[in-house]
N, C-alpha and C. Protein backbone atom coordinates (compact mmCIF):
# COMPACT_ATOMS: atom_id res chain seq x y z
N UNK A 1 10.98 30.75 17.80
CA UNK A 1 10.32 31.20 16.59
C UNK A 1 9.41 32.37 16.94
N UNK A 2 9.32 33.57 15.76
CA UNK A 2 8.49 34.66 16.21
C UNK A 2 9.00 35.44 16.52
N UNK A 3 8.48 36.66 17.02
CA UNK A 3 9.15 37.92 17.51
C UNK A 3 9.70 37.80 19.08
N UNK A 4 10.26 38.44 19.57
CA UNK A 4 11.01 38.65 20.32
C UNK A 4 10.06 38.89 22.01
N UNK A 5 9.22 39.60 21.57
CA UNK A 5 8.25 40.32 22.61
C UNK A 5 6.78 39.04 22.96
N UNK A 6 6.89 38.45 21.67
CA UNK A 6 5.65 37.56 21.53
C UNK A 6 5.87 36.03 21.80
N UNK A 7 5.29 35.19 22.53
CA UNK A 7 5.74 33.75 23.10
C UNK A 7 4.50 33.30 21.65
N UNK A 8 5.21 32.22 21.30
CA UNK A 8 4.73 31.28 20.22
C UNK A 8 5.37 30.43 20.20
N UNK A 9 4.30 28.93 20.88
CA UNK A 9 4.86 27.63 20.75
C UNK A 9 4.77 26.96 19.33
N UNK A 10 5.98 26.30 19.09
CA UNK A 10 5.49 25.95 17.55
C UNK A 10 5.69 24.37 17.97
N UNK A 11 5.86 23.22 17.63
CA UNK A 11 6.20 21.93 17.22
C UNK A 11 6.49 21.49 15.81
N UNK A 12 8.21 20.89 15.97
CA UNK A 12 7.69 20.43 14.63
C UNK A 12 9.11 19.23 14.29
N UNK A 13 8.79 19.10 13.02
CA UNK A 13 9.70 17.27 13.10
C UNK A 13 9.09 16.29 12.65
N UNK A 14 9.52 15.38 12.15
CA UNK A 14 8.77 14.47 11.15
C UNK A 14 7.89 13.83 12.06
N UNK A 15 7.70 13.50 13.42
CA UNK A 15 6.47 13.01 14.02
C UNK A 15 5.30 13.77 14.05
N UNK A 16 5.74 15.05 14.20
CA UNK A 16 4.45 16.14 13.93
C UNK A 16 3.83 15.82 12.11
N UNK A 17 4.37 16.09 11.74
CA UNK A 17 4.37 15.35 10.03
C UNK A 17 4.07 14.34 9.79
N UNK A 18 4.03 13.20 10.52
CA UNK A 18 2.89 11.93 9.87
C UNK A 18 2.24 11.81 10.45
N UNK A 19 1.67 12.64 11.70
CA UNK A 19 0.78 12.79 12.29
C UNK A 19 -0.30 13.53 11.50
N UNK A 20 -0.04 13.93 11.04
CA UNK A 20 -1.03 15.74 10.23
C UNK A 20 -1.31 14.61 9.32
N UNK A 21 -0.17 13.99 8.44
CA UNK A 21 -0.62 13.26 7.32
C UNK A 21 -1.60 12.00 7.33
N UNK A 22 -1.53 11.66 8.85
CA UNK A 22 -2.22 10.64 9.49
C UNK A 22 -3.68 11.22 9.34
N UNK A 23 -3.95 11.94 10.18
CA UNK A 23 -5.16 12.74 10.28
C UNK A 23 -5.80 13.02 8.76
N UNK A 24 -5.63 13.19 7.87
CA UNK A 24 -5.84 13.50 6.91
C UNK A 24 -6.38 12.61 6.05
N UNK A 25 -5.21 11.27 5.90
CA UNK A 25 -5.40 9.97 5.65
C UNK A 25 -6.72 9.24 6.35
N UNK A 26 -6.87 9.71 7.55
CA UNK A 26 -7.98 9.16 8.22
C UNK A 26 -9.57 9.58 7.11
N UNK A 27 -9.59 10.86 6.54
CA UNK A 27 -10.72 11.32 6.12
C UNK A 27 -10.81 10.74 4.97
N UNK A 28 -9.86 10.02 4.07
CA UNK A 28 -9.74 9.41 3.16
C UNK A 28 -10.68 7.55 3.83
N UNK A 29 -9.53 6.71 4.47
CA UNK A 29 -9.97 5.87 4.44
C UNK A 29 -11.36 5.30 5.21
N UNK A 30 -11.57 6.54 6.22
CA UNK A 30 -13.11 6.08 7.14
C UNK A 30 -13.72 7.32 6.50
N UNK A 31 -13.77 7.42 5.25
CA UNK A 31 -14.83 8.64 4.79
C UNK A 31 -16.39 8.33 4.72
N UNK A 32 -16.92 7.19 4.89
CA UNK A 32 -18.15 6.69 5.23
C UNK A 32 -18.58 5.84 6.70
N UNK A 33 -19.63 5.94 7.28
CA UNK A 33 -19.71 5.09 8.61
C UNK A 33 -19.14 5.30 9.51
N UNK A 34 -18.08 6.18 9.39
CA UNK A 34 -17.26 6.57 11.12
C UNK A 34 -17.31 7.80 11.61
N UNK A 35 -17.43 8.22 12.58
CA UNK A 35 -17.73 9.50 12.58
C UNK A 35 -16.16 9.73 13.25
N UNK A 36 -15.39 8.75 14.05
CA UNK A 36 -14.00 9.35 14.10
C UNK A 36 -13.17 8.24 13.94
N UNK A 37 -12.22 8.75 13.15
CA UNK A 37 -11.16 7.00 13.00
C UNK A 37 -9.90 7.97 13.61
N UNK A 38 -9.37 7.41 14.69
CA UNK A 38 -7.79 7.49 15.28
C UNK A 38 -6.85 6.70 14.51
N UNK A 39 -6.10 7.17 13.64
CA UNK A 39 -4.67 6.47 12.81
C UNK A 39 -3.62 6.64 13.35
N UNK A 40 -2.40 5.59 13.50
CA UNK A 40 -1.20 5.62 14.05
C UNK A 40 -0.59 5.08 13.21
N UNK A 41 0.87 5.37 13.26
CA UNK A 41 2.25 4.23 12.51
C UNK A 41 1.98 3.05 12.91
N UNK A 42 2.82 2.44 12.48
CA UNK A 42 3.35 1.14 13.33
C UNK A 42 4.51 1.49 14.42
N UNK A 43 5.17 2.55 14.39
CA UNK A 43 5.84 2.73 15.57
C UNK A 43 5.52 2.74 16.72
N UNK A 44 4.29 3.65 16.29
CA UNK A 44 3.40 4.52 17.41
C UNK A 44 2.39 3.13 17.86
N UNK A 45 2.01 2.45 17.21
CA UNK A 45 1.14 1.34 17.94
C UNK A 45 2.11 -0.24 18.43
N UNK A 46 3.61 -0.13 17.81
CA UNK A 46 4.58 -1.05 18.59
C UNK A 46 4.09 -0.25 20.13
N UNK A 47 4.30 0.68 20.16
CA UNK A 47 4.73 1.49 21.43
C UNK A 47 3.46 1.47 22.64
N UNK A 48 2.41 1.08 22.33
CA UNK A 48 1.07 1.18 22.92
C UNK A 48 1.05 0.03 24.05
N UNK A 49 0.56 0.25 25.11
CA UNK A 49 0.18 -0.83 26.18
C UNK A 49 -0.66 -1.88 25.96
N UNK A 50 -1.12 -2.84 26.67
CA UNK A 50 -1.73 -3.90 26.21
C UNK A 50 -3.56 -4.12 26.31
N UNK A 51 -3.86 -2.26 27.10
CA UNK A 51 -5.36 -2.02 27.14
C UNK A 51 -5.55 -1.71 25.72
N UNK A 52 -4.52 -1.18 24.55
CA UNK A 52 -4.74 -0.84 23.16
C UNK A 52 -5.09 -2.16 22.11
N UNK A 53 -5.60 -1.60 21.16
CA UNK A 53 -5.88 -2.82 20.38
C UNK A 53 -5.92 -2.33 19.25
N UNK A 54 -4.80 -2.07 18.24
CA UNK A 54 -4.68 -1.37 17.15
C UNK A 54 -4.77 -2.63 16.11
N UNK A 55 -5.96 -2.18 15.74
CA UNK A 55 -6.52 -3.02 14.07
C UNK A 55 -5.44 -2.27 12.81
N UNK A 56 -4.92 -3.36 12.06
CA UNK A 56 -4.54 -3.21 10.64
C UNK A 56 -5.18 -2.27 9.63
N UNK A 57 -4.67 -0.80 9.28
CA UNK A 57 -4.99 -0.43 8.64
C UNK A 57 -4.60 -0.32 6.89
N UNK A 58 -3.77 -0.93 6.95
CA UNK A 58 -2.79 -1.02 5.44
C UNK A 58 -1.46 -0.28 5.44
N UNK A 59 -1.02 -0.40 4.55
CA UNK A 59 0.26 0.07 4.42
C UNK A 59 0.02 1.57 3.47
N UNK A 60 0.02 2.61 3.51
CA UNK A 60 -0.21 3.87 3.17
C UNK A 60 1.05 4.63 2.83
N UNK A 61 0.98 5.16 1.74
CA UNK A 61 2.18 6.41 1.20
C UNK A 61 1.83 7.82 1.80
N UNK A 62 2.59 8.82 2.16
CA UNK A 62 2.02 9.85 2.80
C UNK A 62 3.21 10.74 2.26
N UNK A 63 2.69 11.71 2.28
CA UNK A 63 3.87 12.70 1.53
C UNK A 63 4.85 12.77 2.72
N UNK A 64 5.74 12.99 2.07
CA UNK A 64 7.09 13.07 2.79
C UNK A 64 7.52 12.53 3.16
N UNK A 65 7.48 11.23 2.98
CA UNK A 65 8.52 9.86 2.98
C UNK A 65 8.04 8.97 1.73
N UNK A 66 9.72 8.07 1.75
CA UNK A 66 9.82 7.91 0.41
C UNK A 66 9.19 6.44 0.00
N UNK A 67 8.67 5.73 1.08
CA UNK A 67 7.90 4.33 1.09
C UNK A 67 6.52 4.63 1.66
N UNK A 68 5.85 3.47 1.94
CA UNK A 68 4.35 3.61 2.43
C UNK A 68 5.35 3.19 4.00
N UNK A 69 4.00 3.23 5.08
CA UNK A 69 4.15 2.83 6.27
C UNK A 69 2.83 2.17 6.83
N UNK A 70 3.18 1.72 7.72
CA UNK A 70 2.26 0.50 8.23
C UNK A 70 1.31 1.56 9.12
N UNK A 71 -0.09 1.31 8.53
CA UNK A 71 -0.82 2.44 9.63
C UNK A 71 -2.13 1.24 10.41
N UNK A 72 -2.33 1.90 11.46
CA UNK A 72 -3.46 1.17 12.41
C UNK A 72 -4.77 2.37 12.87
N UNK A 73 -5.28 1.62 13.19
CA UNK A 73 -6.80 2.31 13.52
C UNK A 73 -7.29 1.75 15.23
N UNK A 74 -7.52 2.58 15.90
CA UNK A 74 -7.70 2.47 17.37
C UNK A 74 -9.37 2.85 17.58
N UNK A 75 -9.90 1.89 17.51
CA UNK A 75 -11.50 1.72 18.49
C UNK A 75 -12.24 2.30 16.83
N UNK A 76 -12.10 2.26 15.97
CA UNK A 76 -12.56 1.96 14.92
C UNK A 76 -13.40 1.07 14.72
């Protein structure tokens, strides 16, 4: 992507995409008392080792998919 002469890393793909939407979602649901909430899928916290401890965050709609998904909150 980009010009020819110019290096520009881009990323992108629906994990980059519920990530952003994650982040976003975060300012919504810890908009009082937290100064940082970390949000994940449920994919992304199946996938986590056993030093993690991902608390239940609800099930959330996020643009660009067509159901809600299971989101978690890390050291929240």
């Amino acid at each position: 992507m980009g010009a020819p002469g110019r290096i520009n890393y881009t990323i992108i793909g629906d994990a980059v995409n519920v990530g952003q939407r994650l982040e976003q979602l975060g300012k919504v649901v810890f908009a009082e008392g937290c100064e940082t909430a970390i949000l994940v899928s449920g994919a992304t916290a199946a996938e986590l080792g056993p030093e993690f401890h991902p608390a239940p965050a609800g099930r959330h709609r996020v643009k660009g998919r067509a159901g809600e998904i299971d989101v978690f909150s890390l050291g929240a």
